[in-house]
C-alpha atoms as a PDB file:
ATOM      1  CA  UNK A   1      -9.445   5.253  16.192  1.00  0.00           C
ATOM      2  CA  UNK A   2     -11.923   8.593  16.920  1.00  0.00           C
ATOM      3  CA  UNK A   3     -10.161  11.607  15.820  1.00  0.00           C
ATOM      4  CA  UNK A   4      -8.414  13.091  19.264  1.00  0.00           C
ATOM      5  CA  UNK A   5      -9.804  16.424  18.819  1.00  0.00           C
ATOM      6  CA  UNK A   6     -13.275  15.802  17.567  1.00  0.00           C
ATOM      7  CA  UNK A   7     -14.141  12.351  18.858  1.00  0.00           C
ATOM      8  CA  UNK A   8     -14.956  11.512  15.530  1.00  0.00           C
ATOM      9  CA  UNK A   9     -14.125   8.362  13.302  1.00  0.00           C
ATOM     10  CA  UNK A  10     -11.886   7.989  10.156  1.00  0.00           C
ATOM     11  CA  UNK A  11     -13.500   7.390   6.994  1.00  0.00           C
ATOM     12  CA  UNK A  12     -11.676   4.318   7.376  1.00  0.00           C
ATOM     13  CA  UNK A  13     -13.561   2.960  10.081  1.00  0.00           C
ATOM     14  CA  UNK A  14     -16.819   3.782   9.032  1.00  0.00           C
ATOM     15  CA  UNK A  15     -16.292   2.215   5.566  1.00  0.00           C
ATOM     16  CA  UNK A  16     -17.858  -1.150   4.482  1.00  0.00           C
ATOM     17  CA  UNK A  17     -15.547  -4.046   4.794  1.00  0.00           C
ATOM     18  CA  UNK A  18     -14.894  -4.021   0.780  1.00  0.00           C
ATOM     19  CA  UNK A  19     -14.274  -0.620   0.663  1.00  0.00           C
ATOM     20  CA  UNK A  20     -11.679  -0.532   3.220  1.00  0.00           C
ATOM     21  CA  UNK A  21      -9.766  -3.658   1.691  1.00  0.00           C
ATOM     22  CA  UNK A  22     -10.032  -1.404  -1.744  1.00  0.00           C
ATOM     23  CA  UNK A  23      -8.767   1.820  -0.138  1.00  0.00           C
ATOM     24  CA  UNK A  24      -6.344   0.272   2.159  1.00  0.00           C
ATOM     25  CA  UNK A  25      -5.098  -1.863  -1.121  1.00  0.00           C
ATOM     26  CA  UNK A  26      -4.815   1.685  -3.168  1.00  0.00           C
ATOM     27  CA  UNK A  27      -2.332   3.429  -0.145  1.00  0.00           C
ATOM     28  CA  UNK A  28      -0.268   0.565  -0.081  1.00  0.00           C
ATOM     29  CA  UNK A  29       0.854   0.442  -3.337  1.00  0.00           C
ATOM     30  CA  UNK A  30       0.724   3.897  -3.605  1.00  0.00           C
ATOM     31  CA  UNK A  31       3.115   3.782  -0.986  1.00  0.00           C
ATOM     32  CA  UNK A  32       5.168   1.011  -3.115  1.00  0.00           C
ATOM     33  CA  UNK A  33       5.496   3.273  -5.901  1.00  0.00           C
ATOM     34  CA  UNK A  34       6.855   5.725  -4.196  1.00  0.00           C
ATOM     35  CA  UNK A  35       9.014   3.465  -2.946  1.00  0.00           C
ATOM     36  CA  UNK A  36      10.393   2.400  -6.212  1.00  0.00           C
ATOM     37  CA  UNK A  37      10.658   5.901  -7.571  1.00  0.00           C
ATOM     38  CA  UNK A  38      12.695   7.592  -4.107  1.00  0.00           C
ATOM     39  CA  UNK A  39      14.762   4.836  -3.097  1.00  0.00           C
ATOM     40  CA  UNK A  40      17.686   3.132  -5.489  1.00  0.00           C
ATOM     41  CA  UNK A  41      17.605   0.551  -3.689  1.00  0.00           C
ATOM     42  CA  UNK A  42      14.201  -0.685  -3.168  1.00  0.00           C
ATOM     43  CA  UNK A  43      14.473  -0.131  -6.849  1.00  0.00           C
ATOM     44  CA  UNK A  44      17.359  -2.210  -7.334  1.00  0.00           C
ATOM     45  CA  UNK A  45      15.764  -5.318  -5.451  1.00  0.00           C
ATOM     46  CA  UNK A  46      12.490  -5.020  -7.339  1.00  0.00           C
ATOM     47  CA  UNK A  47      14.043  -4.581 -10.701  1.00  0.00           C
ATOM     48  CA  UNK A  48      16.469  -7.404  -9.725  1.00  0.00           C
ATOM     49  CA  UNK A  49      13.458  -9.766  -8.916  1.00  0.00           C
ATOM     50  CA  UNK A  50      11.512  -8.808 -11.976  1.00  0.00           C
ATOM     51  CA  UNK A  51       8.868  -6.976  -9.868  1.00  0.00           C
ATOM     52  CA  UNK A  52       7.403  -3.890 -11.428  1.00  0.00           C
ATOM     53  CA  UNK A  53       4.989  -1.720  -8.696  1.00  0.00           C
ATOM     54  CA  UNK A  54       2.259  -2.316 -11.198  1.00  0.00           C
ATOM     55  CA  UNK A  55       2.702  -5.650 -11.172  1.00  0.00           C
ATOM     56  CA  UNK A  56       0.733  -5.415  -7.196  1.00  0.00           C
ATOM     57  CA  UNK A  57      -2.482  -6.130  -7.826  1.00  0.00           C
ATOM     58  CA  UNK A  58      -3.505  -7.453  -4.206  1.00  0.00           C
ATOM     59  CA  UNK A  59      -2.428  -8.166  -0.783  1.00  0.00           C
ATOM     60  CA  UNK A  60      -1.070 -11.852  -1.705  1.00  0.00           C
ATOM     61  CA  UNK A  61       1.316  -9.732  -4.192  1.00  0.00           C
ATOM     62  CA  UNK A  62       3.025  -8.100  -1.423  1.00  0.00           C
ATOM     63  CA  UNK A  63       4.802 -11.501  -0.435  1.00  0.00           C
ATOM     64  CA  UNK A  64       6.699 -11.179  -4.063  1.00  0.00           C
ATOM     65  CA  UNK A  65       8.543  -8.203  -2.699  1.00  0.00           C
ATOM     66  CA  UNK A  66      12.193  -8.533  -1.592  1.00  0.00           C
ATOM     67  CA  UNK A  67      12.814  -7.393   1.325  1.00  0.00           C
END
């Protein structure tokens, strides 16, 4: 989506294919991590299920998180 004030796109966007399913993989879990480390809970369930947040490695991973 083109940036509202400039009209111009992400780096997102313009990336190649690859590069966008590595960077989008990198924020997610990113984002699980921090997930583990703020929440008790979410900590809980991954702990409980033997899931560590290194232990994402791609997108099929995420369907080994509880939710």
């Amino acid at each position: 989506m083109p940036n509202r004030d400039t009209g111009a796109l992400n780096d997102l966007e313009t990336m190649a294919p690859e590069a966008r399913q590595e960077a989008m993989l990198a924020k997610t879990t990113d984002l699980v991590a921090h997930a583990y480390a703020a929440s008790g809970e979410f900590k809980a369930r991954m702990d409980k299920a033997g899931i560590a947040p290194g232990d994402i490695k791609n997108f099929d991973d995420f369907a080994t998180i509880p939710t």
